[in-house]
C-alpha atoms as a PDB file:
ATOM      1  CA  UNK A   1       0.000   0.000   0.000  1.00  0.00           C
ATOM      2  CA  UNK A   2       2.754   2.357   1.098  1.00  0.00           C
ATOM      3  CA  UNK A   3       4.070   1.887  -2.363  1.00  0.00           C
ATOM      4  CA  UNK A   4       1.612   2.823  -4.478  1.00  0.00           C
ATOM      5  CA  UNK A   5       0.983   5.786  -2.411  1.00  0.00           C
ATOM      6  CA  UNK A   6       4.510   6.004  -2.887  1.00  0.00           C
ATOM      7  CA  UNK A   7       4.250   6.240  -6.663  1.00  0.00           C
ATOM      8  CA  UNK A   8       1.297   8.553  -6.815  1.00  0.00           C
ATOM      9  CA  UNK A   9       2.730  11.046  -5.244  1.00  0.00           C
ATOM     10  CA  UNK A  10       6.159  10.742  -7.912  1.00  0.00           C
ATOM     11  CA  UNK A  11       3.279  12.035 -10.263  1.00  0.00           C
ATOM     12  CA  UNK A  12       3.062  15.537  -8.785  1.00  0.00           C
ATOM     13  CA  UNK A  13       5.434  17.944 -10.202  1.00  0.00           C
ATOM     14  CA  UNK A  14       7.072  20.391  -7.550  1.00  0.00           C
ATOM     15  CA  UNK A  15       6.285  24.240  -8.085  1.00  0.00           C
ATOM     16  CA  UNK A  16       8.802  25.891  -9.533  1.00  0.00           C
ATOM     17  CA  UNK A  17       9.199  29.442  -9.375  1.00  0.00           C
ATOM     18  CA  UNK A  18      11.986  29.872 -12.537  1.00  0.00           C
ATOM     19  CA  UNK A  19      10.745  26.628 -14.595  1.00  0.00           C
ATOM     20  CA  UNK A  20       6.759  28.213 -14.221  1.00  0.00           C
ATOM     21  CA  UNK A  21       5.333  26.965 -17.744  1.00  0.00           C
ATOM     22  CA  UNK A  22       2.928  29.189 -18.979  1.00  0.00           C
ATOM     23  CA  UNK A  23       2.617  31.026 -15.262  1.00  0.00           C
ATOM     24  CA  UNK A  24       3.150  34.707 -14.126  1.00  0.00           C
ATOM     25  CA  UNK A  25       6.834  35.302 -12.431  1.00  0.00           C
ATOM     26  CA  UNK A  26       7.493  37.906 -10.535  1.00  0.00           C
ATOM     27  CA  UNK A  27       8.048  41.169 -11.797  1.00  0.00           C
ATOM     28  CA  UNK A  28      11.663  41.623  -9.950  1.00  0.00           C
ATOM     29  CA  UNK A  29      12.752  38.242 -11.829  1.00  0.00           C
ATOM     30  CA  UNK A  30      11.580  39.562 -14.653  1.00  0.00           C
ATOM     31  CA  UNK A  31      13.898  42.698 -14.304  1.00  0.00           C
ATOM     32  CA  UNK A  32      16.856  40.765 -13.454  1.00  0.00           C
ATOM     33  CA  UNK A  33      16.512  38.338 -16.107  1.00  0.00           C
ATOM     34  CA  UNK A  34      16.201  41.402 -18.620  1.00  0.00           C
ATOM     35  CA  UNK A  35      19.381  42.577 -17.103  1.00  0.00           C
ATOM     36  CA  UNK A  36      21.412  39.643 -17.413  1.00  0.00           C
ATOM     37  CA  UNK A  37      20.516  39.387 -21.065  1.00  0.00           C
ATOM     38  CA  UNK A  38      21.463  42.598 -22.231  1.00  0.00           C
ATOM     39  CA  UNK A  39      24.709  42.308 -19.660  1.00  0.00           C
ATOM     40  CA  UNK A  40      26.409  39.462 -21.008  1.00  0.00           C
ATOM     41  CA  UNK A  41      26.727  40.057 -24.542  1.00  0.00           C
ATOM     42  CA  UNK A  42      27.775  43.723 -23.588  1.00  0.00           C
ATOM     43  CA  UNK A  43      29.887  41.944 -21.098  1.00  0.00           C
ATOM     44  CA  UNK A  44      32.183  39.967 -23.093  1.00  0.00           C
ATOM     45  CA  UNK A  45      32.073  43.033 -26.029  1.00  0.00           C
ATOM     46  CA  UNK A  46      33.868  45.097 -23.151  1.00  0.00           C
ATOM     47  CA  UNK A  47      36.466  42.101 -22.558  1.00  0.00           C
ATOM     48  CA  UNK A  48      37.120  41.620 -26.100  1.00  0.00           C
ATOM     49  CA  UNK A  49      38.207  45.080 -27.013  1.00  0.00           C
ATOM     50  CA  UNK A  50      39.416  46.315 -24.849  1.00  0.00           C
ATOM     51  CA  UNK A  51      41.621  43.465 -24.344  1.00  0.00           C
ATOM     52  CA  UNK A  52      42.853  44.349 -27.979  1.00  0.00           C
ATOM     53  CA  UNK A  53      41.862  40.681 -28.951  1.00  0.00           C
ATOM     54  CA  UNK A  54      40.305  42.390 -32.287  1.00  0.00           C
ATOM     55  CA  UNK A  55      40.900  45.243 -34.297  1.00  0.00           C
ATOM     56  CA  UNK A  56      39.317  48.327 -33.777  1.00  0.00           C
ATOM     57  CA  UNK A  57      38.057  48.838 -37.090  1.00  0.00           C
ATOM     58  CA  UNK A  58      36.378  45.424 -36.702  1.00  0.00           C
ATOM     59  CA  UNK A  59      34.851  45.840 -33.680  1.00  0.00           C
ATOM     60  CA  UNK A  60      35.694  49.180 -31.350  1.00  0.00           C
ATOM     61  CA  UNK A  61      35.421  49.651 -27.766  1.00  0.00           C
ATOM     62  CA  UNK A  62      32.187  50.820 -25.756  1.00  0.00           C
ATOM     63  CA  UNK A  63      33.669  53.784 -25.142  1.00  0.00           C
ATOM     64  CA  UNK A  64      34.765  54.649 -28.705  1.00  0.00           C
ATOM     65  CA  UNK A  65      31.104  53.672 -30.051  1.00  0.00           C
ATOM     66  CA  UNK A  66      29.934  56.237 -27.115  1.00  0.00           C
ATOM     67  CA  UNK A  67      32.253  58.830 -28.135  1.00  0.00           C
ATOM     68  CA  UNK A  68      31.087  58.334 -31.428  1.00  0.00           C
ATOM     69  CA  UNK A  69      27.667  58.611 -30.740  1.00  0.00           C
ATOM     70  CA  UNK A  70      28.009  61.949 -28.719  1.00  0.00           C
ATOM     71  CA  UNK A  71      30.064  63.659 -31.810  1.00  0.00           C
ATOM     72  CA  UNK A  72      27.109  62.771 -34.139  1.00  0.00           C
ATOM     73  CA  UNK A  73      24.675  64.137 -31.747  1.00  0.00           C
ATOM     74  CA  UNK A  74      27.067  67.466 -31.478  1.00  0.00           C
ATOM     75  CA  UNK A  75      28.409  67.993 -34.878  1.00  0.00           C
ATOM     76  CA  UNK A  76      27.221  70.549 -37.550  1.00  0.00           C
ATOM     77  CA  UNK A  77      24.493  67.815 -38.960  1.00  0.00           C
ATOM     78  CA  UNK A  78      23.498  66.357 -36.029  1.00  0.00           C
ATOM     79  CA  UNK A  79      21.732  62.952 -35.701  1.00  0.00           C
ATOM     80  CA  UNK A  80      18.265  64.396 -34.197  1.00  0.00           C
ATOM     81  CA  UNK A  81      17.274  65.322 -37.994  1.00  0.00           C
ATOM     82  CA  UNK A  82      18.378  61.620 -38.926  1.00  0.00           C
ATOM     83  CA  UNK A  83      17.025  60.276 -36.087  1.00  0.00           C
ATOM     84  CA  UNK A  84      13.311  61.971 -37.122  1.00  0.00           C
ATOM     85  CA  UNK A  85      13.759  61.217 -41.130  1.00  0.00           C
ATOM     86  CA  UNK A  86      13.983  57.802 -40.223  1.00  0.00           C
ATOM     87  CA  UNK A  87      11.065  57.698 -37.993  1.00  0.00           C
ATOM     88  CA  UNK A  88       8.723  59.339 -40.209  1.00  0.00           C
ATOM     89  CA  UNK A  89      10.009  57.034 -43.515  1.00  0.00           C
ATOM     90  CA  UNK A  90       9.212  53.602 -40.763  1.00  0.00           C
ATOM     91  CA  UNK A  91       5.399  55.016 -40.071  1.00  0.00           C
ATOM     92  CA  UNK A  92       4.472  55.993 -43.457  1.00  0.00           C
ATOM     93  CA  UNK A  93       5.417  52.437 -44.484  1.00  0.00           C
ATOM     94  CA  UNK A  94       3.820  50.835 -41.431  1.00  0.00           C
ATOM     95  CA  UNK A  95       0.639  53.143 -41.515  1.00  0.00           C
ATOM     96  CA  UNK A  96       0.386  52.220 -45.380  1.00  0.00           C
ATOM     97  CA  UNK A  97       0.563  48.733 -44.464  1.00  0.00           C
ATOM     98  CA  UNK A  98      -1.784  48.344 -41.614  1.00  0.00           C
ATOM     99  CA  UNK A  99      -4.038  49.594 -43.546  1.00  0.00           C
ATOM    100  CA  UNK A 100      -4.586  47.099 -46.538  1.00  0.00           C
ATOM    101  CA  UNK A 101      -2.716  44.404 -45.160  1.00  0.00           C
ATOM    102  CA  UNK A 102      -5.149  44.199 -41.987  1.00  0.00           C
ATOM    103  CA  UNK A 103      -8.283  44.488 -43.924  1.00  0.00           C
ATOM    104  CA  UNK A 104      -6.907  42.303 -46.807  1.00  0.00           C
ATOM    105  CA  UNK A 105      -6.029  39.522 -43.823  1.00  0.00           C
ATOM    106  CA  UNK A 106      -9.440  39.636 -42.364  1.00  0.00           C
ATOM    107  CA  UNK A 107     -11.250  39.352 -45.639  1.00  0.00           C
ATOM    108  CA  UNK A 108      -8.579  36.375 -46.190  1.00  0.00           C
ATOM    109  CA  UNK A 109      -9.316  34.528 -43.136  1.00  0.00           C
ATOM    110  CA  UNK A 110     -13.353  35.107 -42.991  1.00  0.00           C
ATOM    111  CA  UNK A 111     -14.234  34.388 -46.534  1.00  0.00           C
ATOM    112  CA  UNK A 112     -13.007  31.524 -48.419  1.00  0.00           C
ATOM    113  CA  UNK A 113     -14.022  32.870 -51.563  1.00  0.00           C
ATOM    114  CA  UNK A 114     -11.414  36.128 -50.956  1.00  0.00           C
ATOM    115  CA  UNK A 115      -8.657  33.493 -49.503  1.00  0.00           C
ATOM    116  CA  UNK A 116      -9.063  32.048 -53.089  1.00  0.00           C
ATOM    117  CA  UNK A 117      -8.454  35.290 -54.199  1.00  0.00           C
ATOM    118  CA  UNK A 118      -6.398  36.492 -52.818  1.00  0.00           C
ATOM    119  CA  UNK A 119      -3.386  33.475 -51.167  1.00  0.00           C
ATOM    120  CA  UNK A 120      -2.281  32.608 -54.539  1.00  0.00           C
ATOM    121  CA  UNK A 121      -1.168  36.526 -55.190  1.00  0.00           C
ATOM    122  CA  UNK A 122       0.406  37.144 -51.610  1.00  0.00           C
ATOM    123  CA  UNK A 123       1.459  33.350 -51.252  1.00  0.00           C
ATOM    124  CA  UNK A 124       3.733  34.094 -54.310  1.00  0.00           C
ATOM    125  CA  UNK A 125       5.323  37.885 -54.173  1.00  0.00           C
ATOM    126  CA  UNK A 126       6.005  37.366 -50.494  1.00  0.00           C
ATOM    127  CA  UNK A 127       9.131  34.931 -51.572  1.00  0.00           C
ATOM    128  CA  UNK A 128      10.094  37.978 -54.300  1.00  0.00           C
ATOM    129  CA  UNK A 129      13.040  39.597 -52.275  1.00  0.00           C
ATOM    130  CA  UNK A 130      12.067  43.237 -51.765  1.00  0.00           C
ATOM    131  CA  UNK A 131      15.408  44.527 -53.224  1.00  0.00           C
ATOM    132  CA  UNK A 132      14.477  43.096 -56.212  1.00  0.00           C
ATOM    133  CA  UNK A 133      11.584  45.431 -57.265  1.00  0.00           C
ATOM    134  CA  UNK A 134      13.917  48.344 -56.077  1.00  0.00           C
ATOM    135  CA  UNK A 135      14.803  49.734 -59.862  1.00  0.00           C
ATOM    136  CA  UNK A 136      11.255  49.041 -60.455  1.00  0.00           C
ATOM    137  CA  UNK A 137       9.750  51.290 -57.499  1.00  0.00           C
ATOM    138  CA  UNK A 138      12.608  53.587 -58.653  1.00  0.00           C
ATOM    139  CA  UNK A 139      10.823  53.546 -62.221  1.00  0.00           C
ATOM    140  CA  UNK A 140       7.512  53.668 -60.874  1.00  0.00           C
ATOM    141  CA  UNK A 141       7.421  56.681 -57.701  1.00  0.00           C
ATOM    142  CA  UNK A 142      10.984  57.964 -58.843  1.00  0.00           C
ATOM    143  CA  UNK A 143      13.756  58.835 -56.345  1.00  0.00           C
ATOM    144  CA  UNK A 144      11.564  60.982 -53.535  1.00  0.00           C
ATOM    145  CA  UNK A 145      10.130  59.689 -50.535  1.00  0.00           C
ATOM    146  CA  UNK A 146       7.334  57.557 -51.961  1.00  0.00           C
ATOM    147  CA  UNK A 147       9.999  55.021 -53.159  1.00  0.00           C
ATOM    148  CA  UNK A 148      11.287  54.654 -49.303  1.00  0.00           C
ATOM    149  CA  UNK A 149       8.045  54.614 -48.322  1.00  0.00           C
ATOM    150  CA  UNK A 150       7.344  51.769 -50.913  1.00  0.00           C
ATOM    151  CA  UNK A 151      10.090  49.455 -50.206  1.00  0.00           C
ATOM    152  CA  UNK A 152       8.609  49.567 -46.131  1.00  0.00           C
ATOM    153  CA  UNK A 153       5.646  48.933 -47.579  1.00  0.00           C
ATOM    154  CA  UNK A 154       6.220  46.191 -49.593  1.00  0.00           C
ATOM    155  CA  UNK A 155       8.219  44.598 -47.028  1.00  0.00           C
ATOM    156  CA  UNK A 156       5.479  43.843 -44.266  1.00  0.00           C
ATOM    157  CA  UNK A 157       2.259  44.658 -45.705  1.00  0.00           C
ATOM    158  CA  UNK A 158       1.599  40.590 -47.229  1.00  0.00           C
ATOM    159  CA  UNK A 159       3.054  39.457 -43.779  1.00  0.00           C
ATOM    160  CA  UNK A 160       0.255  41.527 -42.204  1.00  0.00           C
ATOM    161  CA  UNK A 161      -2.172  40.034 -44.211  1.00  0.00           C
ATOM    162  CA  UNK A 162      -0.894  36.140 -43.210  1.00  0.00           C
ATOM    163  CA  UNK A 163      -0.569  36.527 -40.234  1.00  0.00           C
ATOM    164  CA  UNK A 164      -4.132  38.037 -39.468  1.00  0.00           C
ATOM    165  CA  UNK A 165      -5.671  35.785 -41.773  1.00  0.00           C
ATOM    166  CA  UNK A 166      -4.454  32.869 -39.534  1.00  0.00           C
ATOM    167  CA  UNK A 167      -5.487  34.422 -36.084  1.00  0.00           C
ATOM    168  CA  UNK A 168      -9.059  34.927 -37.879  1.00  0.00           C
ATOM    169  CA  UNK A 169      -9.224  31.162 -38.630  1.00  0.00           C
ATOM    170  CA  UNK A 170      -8.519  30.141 -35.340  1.00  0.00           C
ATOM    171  CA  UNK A 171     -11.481  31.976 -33.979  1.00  0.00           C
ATOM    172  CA  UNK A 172     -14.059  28.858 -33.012  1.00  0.00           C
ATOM    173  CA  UNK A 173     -16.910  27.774 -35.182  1.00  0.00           C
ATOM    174  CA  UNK A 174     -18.667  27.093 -32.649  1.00  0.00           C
ATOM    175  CA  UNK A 175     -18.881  31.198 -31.573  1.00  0.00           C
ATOM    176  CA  UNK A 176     -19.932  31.896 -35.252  1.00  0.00           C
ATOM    177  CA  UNK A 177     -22.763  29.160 -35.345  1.00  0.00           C
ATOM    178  CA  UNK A 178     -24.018  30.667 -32.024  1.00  0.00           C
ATOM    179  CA  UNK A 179     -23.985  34.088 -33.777  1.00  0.00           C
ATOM    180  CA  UNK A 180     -26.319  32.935 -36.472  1.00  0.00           C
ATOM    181  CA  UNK A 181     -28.439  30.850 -34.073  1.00  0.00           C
ATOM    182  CA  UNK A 182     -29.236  34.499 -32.351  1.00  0.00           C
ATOM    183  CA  UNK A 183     -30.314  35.716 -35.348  1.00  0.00           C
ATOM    184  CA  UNK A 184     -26.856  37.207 -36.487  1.00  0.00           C
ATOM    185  CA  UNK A 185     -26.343  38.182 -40.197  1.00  0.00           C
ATOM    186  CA  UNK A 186     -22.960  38.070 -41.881  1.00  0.00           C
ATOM    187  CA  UNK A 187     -22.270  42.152 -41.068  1.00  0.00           C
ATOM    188  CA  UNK A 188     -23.353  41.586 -37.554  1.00  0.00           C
ATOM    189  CA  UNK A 189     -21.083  38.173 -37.072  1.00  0.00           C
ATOM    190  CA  UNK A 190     -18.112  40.318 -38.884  1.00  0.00           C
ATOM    191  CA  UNK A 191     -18.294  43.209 -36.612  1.00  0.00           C
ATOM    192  CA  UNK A 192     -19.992  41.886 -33.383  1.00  0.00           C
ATOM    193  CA  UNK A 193     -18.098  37.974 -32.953  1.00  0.00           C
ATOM    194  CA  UNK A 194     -15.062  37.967 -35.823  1.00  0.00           C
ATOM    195  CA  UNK A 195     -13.256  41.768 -35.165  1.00  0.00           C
ATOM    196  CA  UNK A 196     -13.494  41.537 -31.716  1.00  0.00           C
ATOM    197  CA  UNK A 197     -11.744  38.387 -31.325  1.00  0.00           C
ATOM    198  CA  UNK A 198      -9.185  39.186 -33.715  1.00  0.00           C
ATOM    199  CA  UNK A 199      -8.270  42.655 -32.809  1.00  0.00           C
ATOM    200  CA  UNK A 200      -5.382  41.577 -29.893  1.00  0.00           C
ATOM    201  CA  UNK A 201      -4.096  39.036 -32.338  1.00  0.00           C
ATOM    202  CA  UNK A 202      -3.817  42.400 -34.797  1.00  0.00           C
ATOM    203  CA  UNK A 203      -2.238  44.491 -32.390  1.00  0.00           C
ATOM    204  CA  UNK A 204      -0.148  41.808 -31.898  1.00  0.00           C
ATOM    205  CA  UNK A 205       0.667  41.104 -35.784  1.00  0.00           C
ATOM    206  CA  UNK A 206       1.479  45.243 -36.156  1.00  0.00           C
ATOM    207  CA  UNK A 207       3.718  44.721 -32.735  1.00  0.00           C
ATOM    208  CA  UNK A 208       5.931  42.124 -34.467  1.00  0.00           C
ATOM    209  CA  UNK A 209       5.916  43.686 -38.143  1.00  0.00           C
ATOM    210  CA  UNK A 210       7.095  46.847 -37.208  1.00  0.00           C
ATOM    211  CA  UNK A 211       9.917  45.590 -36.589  1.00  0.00           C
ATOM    212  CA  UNK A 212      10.256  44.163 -40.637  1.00  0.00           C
ATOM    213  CA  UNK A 213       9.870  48.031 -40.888  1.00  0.00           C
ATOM    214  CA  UNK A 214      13.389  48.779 -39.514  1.00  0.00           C
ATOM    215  CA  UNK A 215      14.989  45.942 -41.180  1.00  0.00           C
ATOM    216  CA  UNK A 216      13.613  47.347 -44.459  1.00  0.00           C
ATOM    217  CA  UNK A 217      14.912  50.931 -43.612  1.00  0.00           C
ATOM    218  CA  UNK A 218      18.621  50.738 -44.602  1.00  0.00           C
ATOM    219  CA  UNK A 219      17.338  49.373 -48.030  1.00  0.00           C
ATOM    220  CA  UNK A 220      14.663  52.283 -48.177  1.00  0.00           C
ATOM    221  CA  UNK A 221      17.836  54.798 -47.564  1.00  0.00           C
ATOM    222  CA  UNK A 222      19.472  53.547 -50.367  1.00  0.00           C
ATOM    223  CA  UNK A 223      18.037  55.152 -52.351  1.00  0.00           C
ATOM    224  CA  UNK A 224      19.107  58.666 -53.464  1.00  0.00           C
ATOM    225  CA  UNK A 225      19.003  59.509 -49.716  1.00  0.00           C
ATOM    226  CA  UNK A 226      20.464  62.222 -48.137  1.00  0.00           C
ATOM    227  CA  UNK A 227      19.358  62.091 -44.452  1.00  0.00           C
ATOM    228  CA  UNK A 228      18.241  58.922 -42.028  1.00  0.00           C
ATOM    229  CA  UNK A 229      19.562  56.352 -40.086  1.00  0.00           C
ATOM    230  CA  UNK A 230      20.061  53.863 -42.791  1.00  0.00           C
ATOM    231  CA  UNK A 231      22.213  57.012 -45.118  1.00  0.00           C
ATOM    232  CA  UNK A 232      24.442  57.373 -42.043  1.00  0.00           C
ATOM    233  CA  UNK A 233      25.076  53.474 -41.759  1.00  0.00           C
ATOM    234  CA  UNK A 234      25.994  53.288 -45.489  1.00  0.00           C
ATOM    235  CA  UNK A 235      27.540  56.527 -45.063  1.00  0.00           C
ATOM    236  CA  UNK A 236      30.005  55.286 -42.233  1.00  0.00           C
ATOM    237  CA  UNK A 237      30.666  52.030 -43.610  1.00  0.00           C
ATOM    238  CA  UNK A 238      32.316  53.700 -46.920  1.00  0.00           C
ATOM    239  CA  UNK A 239      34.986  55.231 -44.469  1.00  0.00           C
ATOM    240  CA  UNK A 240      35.466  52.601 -42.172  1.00  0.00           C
ATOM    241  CA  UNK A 241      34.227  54.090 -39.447  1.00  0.00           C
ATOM    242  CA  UNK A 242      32.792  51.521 -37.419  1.00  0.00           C
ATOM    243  CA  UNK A 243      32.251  53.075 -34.315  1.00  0.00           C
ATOM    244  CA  UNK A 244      29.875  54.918 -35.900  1.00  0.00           C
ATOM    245  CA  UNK A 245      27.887  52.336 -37.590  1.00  0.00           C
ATOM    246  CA  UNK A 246      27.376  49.927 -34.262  1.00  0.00           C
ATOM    247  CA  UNK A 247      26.523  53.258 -32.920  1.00  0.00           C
ATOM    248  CA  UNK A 248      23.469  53.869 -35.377  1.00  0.00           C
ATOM    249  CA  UNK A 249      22.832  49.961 -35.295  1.00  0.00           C
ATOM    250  CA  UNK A 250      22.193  50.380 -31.329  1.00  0.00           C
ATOM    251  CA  UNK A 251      20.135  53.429 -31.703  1.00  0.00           C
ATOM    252  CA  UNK A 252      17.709  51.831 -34.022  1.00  0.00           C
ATOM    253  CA  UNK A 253      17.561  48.621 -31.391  1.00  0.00           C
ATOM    254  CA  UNK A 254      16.823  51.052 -29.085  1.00  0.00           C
ATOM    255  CA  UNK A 255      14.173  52.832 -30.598  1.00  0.00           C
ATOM    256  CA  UNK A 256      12.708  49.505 -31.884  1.00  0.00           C
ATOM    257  CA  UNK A 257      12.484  48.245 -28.084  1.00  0.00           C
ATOM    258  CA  UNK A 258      10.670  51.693 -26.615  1.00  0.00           C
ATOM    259  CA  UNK A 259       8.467  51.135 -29.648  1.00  0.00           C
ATOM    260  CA  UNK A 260       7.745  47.570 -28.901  1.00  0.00           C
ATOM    261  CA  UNK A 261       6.812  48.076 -25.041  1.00  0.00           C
ATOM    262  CA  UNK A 262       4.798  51.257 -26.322  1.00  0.00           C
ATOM    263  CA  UNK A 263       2.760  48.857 -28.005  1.00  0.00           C
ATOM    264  CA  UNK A 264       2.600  46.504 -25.607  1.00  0.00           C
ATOM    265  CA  UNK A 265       1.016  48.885 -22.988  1.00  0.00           C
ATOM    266  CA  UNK A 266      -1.448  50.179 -25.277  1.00  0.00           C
ATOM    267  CA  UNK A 267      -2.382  46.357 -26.169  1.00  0.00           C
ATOM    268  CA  UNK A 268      -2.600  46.083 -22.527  1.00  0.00           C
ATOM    269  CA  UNK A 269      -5.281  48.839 -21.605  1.00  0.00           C
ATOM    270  CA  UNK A 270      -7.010  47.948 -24.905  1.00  0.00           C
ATOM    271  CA  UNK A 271      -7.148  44.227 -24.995  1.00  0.00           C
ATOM    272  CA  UNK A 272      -7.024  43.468 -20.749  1.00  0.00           C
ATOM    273  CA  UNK A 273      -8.863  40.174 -21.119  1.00  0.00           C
ATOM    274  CA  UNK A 274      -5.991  39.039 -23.737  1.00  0.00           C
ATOM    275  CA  UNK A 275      -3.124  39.824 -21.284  1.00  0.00           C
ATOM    276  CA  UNK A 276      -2.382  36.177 -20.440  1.00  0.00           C
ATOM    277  CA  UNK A 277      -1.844  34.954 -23.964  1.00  0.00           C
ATOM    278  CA  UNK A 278       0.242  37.543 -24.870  1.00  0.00           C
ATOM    279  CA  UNK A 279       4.256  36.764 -25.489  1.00  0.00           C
END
């Protein structure tokens, strides 16, 4: 008897506070895990040069990349108008985007009829590299700030559209059957059961695709541009300046993450009940 009691209880897992699957942690582990993981990498960078293990025009001390920074900031073009170029270029791109990629995804995943449509079209350009069509949109808009705008565009609008057609079809039949067994028509099941439950999944999708919008930046800048993050990047790189490159690299990372927890409070005081499910 004592055995089997024995083995029963070999079934129960212990509680773990750092191996919590799927569970809250608290918000001081959290921090300290954040810290760590942005420490070690900067960690051993630090060790290696300044140990002189490598170059300096391959990869420059923390203090050189900081010194760097400061004398962009200061100079007689300083980085601020860069800094705001950028910006602007990234939410034209994303705006555009969001708003036929969205629609386009929702239409996708509620209608097979426009999934038809429209997967073989987006199923088959998203593989076309976007640099590709660059002497095209240079044909087409010319060399101004549609073109920049253009190459953001094309670069995360289809993966807006996938990736909210899928969280559409994972909404339940079941809630759309109830819908029409009230007495629901197709408008009413669209705005009253299907937009509802897709909209954190949405926020979500924009969340994670703005960041394609950076990545897509230093190939918007290349062409004919005279100002941005992605011009000073090139810029640097044609003079070997490294410093200044990791520099610009960092700022971008930086502005990426304050943009990603932006959105991730908003999502937050929008979508409360979704807070659990959320990465």
């Amino acid at each position: 008897m004592s055995e089997i009691s024995g083995s029963s209880q070999k079934r129960y897992l212990k509680p773990s506070l750092f191996w919590n699957i799927r569970g809250d942690i608290p918000s001081w582990l959290g921090v300290c895990l954040s810290v760590v993981a942005l420490a070690i990498p900067l960690a051993a960078w630090a060790v290696v040069s300044y140990a002189g293990w490598v170059s300096p025009m391959f990869l420059p001390t923390p203090t050189a990349v900081f010194s760097a920074g400061i004398g962009m900031f200061s100079g007689s073009d300083p980085l601020v108008r860069d800094i705001f170029a950028s910006c602007a270029r990234v939410l034209a791109g994303f705006v555009v985007a969001a708003l036929v990629g969205v629609p386009v995804g929702i239409l996708m995943g509620t209608f097979p009829t426009m999934d038809s449509l429209f997967a073989p079209i987006v199923g088959t350009v998203r593989y076309m590299p976007v640099m590709a069509f660059v002497p095209l949109i240079v044909i087409w808009v010319g060399l101004g700030e549609a073109s920049k705008t253009t190459i953001i565009f094309l670069g995360i609008v289809l993966y807006n559209a996938i990736m909210v057609a899928d969280a559409v079809k994972f909404i339940p039949k079941e809630s759309i059957d109830v819908a029409y067994t009230l007495g629901a028509d197709r408008l009413q099941v669209l705005r009253k059961v299907i937009l509802p439950a897709t909209f954190p999944n949405v926020l979500d999708t924009l969340r994670v695709n703005i960041s394609g919008a950076w990545n897509f930046l230093v190939v918007a800048e290349l062409v004919a541009a005279q100002n941005g993050l992605g011009f000073r990047i090139v810029q640097a790189q044609r003079f070997l300046q490294t410093e200044k490159v990791l520099f610009c690299i960092a700022l971008i990372g930086l502005i990426g993450l304050i943009i990603d927890y932006s959105l991730k409070f908003i999502s937050r005081i929008l979508t409360p009940w979704a807070d659990r499910s959320r990465s």
